[in-house]
C-alpha atoms as a PDB file:
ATOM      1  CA  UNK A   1       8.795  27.136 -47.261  1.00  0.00           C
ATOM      2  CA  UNK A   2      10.401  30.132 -46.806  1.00  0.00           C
ATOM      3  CA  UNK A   3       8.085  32.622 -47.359  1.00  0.00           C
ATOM      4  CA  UNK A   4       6.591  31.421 -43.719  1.00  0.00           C
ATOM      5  CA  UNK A   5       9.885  32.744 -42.121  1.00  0.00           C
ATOM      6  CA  UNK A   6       9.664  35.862 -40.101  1.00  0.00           C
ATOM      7  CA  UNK A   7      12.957  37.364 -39.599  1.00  0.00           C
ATOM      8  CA  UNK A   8      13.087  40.418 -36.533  1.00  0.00           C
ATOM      9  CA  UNK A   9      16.354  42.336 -36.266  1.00  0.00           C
ATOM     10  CA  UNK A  10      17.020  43.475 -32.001  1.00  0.00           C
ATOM     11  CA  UNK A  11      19.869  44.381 -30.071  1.00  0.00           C
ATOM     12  CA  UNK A  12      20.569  42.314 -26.523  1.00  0.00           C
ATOM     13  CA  UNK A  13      21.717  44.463 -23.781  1.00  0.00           C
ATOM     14  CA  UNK A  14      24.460  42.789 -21.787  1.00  0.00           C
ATOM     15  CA  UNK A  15      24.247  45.710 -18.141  1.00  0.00           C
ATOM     16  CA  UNK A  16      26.970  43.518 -16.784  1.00  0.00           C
ATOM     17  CA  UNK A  17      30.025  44.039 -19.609  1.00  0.00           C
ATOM     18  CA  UNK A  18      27.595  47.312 -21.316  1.00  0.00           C
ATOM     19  CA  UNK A  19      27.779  45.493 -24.160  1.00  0.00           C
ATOM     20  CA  UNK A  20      25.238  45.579 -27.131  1.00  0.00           C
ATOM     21  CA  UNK A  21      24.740  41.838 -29.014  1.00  0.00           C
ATOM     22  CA  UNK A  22      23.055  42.347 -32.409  1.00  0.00           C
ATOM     23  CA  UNK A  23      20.979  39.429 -32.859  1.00  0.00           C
ATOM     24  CA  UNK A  24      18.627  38.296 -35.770  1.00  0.00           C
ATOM     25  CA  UNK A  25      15.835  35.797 -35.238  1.00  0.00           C
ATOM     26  CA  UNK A  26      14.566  33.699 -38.048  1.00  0.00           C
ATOM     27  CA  UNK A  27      11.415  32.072 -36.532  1.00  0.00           C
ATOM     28  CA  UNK A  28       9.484  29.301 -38.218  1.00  0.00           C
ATOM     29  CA  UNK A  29       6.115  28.925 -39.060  1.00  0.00           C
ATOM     30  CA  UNK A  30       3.443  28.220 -35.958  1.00  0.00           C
ATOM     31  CA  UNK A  31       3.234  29.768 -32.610  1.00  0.00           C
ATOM     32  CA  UNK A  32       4.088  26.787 -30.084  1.00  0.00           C
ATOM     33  CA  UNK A  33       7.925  26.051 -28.805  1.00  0.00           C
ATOM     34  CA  UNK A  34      10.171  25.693 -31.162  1.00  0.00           C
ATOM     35  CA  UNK A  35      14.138  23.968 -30.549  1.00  0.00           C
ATOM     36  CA  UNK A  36      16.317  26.456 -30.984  1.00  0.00           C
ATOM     37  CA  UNK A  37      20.169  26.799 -32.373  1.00  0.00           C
ATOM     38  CA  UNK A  38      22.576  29.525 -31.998  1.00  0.00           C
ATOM     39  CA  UNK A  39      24.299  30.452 -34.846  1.00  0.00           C
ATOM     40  CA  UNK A  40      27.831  32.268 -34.551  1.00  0.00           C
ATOM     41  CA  UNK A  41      29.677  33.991 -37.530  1.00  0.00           C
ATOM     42  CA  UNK A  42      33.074  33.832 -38.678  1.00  0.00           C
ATOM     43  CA  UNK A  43      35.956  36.259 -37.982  1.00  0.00           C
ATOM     44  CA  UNK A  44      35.030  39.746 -39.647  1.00  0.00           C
ATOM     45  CA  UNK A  45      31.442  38.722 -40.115  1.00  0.00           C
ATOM     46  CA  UNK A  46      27.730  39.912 -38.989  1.00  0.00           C
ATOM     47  CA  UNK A  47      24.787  38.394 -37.960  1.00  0.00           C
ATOM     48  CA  UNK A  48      23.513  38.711 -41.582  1.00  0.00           C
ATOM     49  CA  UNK A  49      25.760  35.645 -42.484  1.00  0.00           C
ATOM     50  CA  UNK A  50      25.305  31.920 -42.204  1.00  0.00           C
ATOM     51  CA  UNK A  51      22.019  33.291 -43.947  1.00  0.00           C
ATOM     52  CA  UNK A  52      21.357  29.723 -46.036  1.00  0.00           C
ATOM     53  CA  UNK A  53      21.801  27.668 -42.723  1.00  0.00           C
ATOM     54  CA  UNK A  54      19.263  29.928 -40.516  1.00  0.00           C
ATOM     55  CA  UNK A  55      16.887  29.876 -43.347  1.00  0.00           C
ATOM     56  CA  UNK A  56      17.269  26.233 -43.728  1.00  0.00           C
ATOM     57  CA  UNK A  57      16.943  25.625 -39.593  1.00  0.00           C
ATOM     58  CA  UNK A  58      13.838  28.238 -39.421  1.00  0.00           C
ATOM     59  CA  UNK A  59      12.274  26.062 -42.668  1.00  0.00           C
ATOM     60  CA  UNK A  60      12.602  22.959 -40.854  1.00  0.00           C
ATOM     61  CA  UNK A  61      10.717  24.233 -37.955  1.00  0.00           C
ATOM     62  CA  UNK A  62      14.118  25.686 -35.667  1.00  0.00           C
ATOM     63  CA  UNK A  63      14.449  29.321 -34.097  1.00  0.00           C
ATOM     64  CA  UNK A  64      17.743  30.348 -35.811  1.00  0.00           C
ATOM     65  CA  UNK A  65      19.008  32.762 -33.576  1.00  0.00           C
ATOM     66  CA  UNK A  66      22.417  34.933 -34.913  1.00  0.00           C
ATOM     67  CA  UNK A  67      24.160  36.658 -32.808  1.00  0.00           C
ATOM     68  CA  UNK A  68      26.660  39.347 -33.791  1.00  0.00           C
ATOM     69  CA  UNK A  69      29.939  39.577 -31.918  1.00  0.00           C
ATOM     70  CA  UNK A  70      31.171  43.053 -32.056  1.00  0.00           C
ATOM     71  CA  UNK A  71      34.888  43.172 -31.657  1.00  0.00           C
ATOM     72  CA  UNK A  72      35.513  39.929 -33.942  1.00  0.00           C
ATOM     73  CA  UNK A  73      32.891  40.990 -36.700  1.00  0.00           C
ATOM     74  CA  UNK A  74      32.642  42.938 -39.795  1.00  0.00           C
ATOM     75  CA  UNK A  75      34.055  46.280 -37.332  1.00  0.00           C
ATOM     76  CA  UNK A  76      37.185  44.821 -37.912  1.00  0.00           C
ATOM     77  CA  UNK A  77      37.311  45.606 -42.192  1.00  0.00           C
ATOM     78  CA  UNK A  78      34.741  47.864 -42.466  1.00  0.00           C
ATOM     79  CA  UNK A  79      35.737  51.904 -42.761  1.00  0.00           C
ATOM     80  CA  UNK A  80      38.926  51.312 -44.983  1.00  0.00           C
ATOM     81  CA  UNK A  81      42.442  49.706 -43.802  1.00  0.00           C
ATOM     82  CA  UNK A  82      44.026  47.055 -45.051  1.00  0.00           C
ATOM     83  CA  UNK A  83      41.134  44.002 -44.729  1.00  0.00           C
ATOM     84  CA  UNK A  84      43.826  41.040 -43.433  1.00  0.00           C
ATOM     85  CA  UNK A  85      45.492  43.895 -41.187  1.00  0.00           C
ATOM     86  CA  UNK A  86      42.525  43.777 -39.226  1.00  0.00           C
ATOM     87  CA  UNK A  87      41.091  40.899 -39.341  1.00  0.00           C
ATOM     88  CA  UNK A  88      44.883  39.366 -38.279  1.00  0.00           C
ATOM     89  CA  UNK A  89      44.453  41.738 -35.378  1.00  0.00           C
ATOM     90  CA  UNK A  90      40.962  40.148 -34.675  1.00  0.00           C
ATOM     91  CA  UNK A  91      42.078  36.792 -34.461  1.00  0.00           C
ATOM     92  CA  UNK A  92      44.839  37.604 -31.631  1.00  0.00           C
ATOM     93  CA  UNK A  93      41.960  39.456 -29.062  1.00  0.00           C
ATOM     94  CA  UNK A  94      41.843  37.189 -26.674  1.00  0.00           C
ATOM     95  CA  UNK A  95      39.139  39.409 -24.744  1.00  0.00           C
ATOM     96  CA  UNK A  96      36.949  39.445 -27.844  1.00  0.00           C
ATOM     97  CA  UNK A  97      37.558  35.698 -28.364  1.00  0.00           C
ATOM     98  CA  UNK A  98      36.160  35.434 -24.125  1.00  0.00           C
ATOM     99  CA  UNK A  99      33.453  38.085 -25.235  1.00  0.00           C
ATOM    100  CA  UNK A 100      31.839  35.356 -28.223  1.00  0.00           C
ATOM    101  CA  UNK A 101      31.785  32.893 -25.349  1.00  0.00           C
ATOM    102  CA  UNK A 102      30.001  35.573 -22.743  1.00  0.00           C
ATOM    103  CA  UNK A 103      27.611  36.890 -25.574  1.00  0.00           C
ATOM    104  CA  UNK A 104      26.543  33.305 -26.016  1.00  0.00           C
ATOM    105  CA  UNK A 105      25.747  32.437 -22.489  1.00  0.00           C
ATOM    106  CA  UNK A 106      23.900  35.542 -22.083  1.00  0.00           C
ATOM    107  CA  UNK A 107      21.943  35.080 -25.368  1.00  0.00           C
ATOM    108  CA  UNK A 108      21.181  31.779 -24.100  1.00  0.00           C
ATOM    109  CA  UNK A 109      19.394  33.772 -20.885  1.00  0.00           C
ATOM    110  CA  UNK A 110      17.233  35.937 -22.770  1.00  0.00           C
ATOM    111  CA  UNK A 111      15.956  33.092 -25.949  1.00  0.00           C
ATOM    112  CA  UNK A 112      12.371  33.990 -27.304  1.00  0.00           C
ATOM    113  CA  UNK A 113       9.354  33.051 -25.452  1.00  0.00           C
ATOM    114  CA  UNK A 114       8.952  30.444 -28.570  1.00  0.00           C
ATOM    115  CA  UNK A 115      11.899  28.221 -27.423  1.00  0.00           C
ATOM    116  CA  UNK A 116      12.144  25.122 -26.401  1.00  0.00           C
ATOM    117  CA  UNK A 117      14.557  25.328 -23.468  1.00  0.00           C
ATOM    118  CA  UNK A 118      15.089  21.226 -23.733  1.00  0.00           C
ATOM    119  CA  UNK A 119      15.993  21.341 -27.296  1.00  0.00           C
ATOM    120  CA  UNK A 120      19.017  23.819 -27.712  1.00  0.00           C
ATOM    121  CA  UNK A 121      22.033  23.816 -30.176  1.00  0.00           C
ATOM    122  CA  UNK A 122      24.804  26.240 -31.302  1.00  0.00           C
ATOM    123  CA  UNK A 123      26.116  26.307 -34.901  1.00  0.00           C
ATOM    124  CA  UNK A 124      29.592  28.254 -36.494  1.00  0.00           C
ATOM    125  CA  UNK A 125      31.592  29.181 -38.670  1.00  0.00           C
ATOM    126  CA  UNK A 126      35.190  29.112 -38.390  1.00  0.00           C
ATOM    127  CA  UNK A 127      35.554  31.387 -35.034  1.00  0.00           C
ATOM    128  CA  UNK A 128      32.136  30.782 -34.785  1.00  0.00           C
ATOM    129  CA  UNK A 129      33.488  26.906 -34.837  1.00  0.00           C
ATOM    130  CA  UNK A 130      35.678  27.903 -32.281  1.00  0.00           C
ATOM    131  CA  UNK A 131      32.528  29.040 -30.234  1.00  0.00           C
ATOM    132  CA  UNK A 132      30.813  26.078 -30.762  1.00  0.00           C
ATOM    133  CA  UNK A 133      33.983  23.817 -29.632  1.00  0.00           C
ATOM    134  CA  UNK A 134      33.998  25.794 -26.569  1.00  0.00           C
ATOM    135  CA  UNK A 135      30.393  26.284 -25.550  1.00  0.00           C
ATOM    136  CA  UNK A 136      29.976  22.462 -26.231  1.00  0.00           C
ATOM    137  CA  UNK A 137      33.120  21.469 -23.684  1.00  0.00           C
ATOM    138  CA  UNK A 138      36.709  22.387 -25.577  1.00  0.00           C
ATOM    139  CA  UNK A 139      39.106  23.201 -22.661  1.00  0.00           C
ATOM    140  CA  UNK A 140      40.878  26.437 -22.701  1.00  0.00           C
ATOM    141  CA  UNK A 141      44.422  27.229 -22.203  1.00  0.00           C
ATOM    142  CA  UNK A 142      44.401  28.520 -18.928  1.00  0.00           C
ATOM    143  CA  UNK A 143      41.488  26.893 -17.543  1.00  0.00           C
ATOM    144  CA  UNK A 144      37.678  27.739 -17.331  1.00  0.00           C
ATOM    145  CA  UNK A 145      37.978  31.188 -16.172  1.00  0.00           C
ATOM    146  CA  UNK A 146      34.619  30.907 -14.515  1.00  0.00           C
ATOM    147  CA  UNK A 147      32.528  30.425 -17.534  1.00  0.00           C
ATOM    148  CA  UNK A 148      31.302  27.150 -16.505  1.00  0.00           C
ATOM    149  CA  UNK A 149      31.724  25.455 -19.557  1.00  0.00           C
ATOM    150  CA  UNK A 150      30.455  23.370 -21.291  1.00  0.00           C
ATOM    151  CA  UNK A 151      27.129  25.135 -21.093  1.00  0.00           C
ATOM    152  CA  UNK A 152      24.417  22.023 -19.987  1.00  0.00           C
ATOM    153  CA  UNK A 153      21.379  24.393 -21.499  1.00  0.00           C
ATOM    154  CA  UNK A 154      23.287  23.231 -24.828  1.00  0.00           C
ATOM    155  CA  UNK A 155      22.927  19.401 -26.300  1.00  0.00           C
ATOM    156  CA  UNK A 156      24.355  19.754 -29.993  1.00  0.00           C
ATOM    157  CA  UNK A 157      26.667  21.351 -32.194  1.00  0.00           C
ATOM    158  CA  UNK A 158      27.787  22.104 -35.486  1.00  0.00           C
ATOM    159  CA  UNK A 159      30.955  22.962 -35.734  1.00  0.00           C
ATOM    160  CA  UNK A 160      31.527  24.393 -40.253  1.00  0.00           C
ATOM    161  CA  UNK A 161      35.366  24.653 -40.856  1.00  0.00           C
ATOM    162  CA  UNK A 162      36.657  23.457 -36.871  1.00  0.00           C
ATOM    163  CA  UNK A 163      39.424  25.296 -35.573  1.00  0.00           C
ATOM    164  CA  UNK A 164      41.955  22.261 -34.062  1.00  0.00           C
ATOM    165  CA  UNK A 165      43.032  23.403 -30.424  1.00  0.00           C
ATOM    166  CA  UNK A 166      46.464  25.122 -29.923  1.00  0.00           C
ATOM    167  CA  UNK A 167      48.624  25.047 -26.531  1.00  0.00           C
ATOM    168  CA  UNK A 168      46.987  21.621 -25.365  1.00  0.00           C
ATOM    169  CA  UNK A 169      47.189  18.313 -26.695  1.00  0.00           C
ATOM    170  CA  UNK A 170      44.006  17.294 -28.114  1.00  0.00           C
ATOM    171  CA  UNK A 171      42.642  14.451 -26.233  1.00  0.00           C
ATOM    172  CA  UNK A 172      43.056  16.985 -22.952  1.00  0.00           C
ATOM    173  CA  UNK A 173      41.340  19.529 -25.415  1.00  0.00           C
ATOM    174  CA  UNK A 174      38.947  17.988 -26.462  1.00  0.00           C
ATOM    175  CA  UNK A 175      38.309  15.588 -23.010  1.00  0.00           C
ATOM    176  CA  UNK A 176      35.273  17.800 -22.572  1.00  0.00           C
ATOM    177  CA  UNK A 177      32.982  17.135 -24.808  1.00  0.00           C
ATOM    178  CA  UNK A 178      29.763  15.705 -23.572  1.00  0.00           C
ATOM    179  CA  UNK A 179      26.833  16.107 -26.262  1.00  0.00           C
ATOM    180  CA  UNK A 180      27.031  15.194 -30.086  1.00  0.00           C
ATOM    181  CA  UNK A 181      28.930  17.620 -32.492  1.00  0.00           C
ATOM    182  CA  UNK A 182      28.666  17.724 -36.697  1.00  0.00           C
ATOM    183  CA  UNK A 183      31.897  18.756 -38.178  1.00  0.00           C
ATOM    184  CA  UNK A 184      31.932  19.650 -41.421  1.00  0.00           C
ATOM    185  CA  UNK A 185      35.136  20.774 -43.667  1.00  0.00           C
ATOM    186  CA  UNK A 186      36.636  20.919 -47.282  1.00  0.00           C
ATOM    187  CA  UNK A 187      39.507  19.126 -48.568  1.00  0.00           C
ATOM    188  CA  UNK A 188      40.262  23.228 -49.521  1.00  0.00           C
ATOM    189  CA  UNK A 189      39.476  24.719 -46.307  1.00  0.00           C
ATOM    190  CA  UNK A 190      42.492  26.127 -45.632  1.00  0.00           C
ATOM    191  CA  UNK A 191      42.759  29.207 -42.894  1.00  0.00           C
ATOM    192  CA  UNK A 192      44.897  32.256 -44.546  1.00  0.00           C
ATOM    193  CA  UNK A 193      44.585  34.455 -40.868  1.00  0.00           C
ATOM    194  CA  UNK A 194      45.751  31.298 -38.669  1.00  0.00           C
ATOM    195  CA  UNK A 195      47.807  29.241 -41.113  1.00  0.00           C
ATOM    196  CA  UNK A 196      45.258  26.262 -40.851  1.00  0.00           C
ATOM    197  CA  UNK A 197      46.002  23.473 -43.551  1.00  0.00           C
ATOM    198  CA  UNK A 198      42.689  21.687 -44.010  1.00  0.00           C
ATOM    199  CA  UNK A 199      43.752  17.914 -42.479  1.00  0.00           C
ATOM    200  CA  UNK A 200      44.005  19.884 -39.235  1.00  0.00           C
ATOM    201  CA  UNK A 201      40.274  20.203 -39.127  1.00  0.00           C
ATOM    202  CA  UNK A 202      39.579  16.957 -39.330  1.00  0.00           C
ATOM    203  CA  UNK A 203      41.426  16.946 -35.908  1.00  0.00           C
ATOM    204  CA  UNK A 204      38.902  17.567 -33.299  1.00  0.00           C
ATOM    205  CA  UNK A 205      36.879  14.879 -34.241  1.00  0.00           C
ATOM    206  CA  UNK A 206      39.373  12.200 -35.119  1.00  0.00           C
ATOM    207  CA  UNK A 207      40.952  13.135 -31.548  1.00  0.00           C
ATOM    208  CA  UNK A 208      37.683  13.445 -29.411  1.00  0.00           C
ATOM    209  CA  UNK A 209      35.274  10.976 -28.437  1.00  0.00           C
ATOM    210  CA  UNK A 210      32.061  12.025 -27.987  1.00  0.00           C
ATOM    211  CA  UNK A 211      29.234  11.316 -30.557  1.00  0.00           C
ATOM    212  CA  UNK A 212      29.002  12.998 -33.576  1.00  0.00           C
ATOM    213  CA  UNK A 213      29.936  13.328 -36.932  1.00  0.00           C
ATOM    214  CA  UNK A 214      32.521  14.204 -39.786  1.00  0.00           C
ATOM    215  CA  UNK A 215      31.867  15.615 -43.387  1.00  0.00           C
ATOM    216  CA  UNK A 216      34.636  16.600 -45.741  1.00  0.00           C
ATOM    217  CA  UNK A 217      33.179  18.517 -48.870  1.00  0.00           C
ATOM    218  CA  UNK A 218      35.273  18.142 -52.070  1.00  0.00           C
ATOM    219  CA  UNK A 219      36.766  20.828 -52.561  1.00  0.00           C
ATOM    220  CA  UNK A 220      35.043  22.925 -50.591  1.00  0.00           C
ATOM    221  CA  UNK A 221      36.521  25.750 -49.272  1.00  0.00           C
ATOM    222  CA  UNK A 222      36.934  27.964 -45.682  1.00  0.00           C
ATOM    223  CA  UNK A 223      34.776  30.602 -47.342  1.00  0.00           C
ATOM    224  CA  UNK A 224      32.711  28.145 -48.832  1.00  0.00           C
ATOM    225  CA  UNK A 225      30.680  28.349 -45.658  1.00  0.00           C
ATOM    226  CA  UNK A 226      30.368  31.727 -45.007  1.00  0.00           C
ATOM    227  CA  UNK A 227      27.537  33.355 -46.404  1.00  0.00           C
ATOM    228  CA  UNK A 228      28.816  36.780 -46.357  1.00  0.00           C
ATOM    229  CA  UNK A 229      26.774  38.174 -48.716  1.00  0.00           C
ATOM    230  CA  UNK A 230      28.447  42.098 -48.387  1.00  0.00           C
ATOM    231  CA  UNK A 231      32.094  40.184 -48.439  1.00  0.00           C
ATOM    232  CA  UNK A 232      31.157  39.183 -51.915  1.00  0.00           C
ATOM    233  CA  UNK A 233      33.033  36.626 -53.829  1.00  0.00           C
ATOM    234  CA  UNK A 234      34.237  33.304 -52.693  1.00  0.00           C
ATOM    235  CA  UNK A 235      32.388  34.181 -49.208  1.00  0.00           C
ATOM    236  CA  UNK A 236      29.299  34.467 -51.067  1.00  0.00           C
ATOM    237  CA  UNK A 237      29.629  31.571 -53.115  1.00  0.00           C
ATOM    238  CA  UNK A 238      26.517  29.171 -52.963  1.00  0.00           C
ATOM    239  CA  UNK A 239      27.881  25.987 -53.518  1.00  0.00           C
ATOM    240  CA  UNK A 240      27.992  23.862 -50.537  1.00  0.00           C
ATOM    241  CA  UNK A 241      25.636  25.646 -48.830  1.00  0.00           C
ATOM    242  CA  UNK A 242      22.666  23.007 -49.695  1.00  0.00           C
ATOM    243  CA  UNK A 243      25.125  20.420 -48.591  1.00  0.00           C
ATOM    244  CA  UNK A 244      25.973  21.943 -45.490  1.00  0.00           C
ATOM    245  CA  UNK A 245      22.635  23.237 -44.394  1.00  0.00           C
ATOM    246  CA  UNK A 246      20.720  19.297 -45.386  1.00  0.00           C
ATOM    247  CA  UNK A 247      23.767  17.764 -43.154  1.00  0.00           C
ATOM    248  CA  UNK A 248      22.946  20.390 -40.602  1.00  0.00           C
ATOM    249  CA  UNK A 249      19.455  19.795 -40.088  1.00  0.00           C
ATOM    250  CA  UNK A 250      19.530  16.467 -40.784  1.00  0.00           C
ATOM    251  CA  UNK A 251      22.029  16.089 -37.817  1.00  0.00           C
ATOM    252  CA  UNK A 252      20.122  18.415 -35.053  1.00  0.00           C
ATOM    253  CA  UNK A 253      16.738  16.436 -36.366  1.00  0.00           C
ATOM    254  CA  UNK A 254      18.593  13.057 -34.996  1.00  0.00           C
ATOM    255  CA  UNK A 255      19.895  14.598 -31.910  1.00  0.00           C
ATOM    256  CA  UNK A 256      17.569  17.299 -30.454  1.00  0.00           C
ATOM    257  CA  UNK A 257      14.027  15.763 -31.812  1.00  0.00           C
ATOM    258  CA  UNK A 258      15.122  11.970 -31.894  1.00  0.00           C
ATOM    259  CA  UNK A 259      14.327  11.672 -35.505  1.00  0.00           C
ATOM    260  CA  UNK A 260      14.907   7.692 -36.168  1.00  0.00           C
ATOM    261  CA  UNK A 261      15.092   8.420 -40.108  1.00  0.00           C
ATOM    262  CA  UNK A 262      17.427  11.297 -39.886  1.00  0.00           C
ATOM    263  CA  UNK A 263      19.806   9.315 -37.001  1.00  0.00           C
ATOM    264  CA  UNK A 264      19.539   5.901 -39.741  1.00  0.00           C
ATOM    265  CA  UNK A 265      20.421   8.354 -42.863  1.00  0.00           C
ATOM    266  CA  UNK A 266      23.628   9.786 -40.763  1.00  0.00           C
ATOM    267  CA  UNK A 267      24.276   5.877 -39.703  1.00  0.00           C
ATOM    268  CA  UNK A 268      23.760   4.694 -43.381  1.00  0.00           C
ATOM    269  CA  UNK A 269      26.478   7.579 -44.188  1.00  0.00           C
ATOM    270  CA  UNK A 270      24.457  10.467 -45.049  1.00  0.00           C
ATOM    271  CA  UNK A 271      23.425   8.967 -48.543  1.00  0.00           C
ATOM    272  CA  UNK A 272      21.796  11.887 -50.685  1.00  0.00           C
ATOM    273  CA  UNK A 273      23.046  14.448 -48.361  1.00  0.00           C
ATOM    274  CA  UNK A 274      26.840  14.430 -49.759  1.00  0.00           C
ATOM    275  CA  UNK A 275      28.140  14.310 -53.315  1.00  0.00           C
ATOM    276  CA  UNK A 276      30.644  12.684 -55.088  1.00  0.00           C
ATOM    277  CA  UNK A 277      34.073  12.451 -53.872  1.00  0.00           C
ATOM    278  CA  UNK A 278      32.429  13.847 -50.373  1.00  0.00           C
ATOM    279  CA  UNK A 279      33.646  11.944 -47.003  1.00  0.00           C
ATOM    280  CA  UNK A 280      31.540  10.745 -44.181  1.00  0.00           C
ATOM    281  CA  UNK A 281      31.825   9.133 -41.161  1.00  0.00           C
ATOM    282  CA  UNK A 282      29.325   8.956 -38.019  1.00  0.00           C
ATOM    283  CA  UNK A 283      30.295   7.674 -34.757  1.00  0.00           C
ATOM    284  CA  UNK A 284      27.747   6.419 -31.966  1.00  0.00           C
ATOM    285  CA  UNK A 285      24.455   8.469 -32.920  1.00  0.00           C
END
């Protein structure tokens, strides 16, 4: 299946905020329109990660479409320095935080000629969670700011390690949401930068109600989603990402191509697509 993925490496040109976005396209098989999904790294990451789930999307007929968000992404360990100095000092940017949600919209203006503008998700990691969340409706401290959010061009999620919502309480945070979101955690996926215990994750779905779903991997990890390959280690390590990617797909399948077996498996509680010990619970798909 893979070998009919063709992966192209460009560089979007934001005039308005002169800002390059890296971007990698993995593009399935066929030449008619495609759904697309967005797919948003982590904190200190590149558009090289998340590699399992774009490969899984692209196999399953998606446009997997990574964008690189320079200011929050590997820039922040690379060239020596202490690696938690910097990626500490990543997490409190709020303009590079506002600049994922701006490179998003604007990626979301310039898709490939393949997509199908009807059938559009965004997927994350982590901060790219935190993307997701907001793209998909999560209110900001502060207010909108004139993003116009949530972003209507977008009708699903997938939200991999969530990031719960600080300085509002949650049903006002998460009052937004308007299209069906997949979260999916560990009962290890603890965040070392923010001080995240992993119960809090479980958060913006237990406290939102919009349609959707929740996955807790056993002892799964916050790296354990990752993907980055030139991080090495734990954020390299394979084994939920055939979990994570099957729930992934399986989800978008239900929502953006109204798949009645894939919306029955997630209603039967994603039988064969968790393991043992894994949690699952669906609400209103």
């Amino acid at each position: 299946m893979e070998a009919r993925i063709t992966e192209s490496r460009l560089t979007l040109r934001d005039p308005a905020r002169a800002r390059d976005i890296p971007v990698l396209i993995r593009e399935p098989a066929g030449t008619g329109p495609a759904p697309a999904v967005i797919v948003s790294h982590g904190l200190g990451g590149s558009r090289e990660g998340l590699a399992y789930l774009g490969r899984a999307l692209a196999g399953a007929g998606y446009l997997a479409i990574h964008l690189q968000h320079i200011g929050s992404d590997d820039s922040l360990w690379r060239g020596g320095g202490d690696r938690m100095v910097g990626l500490a000092a990543g997490a409190l940017n709020v303009q590079a935080a506002l600049d994922r949600l701006l490179d998003v919209k604007f990626a979301l203006g310039n898709l490939p000629s393949r997509t199908d503008p009807a059938r559009l998700a965004i997927a994350g990691h982590s901060f790219g969670a935190w993307t997701v969340q907001h793209m998909l409706g999560e209110r900001l401290p502060g207010g909108d700011r004139g993003l116009g959010l949530p972003d209507p061009r977008l009708k699903a999620g997938v939200a991999l390690s969530p990031i719960p919502a600080i300085g509002l309480p949650p049903r006002l945070a998460y009052g937004g949401y308007a299209v069906p979101i997949l979260h999916v955690t560990g009962t290890e996926d603890h965040g070392f930068i923010e001080g995240i215990r992993a119960p809090a994750r479980r958060v913006p779905f237990e406290q939102s109600t919009n349609p959707g779903a929740l996955a807790v991997l056993e002892g799964a990890m916050h790296a354990s989603f990752a993907d980055e390959a030139e991080a090495g280690g734990r954020y390299a390590d394979p084994t939920y990402h055939a979990r994570a990617a099957a729930l992934s797909v399986t989800f978008l399948d239900a929502v953006l191509r109204g798949d009645a077996s894939a919306r029955a498996a997630l209603r039967g509680g994603a039988e064969g697509l968790v393991g043992p010990g894994d949690v699952f619970v669906e609400r209103g798909l």
